[in-house]
Protein backbone atom coordinates (compact mmCIF):
# COMPACT_ATOMS: atom_id res chain seq x y z
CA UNK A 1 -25.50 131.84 -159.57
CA UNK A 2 -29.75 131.73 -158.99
CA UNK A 3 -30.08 129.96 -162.45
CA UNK A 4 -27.26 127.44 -160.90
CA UNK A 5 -29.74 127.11 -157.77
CA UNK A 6 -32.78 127.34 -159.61
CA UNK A 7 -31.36 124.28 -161.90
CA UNK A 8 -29.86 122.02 -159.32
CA UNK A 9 -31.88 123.07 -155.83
CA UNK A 10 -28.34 123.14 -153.98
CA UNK A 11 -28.16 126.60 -152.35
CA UNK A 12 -25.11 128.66 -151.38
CA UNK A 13 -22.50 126.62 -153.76
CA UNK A 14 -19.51 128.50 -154.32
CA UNK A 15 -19.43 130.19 -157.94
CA UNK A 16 -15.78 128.37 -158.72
CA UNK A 17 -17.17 124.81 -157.86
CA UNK A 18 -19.68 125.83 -161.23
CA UNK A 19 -16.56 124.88 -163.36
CA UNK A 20 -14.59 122.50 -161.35
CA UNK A 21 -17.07 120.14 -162.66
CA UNK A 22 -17.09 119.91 -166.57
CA UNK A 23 -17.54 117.20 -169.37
CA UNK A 24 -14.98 117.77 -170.91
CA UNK A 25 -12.76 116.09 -168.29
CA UNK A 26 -14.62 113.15 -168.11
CA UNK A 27 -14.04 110.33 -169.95
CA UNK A 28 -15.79 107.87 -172.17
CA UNK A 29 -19.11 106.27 -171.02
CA UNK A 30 -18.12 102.97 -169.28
CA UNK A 31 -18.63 99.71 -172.11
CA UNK A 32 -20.36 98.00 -168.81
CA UNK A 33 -22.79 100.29 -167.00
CA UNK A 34 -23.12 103.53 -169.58
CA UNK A 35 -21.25 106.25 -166.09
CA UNK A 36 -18.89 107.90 -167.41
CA UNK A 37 -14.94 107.38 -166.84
CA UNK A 38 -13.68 110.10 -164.16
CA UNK A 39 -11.28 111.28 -166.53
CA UNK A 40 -9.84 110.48 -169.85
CA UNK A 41 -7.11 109.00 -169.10
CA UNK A 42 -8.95 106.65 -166.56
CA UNK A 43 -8.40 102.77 -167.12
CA UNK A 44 -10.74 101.72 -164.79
CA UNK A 45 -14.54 102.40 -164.07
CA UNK A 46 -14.50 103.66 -160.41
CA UNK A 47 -18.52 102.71 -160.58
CA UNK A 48 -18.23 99.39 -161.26
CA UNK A 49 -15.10 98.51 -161.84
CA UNK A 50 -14.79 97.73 -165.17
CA UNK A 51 -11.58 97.75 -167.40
CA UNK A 52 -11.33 99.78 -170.08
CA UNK A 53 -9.40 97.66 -173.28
């Protein structure tokens, strides 16, 4: 949990919310602007709206 903090500088984060957020649920990096997909089954890039063919 410190090395979390001492990474990121976000205090207090609750030690679940540590894997709620992992790469292997996003998708592929958008052909357009290089963010990645929110998941891999996404169609669309929610950053710049971009279709994936």
């Amino acid at each position: 949990m410190h090395k979390f903090e001492e990474l990121t500088g976000m205090p207090n984060i609750h030690f679940e919310t540590i894997y709620h957020h992992r790469l292997k649920d996003l998708g592929e990096d958008c052909k357009k602007c290089g963010l990645p997909l929110r998941s891999v089954r996404a169609k669309l890039c929610a950053s710049c709206g971009h279709e994936k063919n």
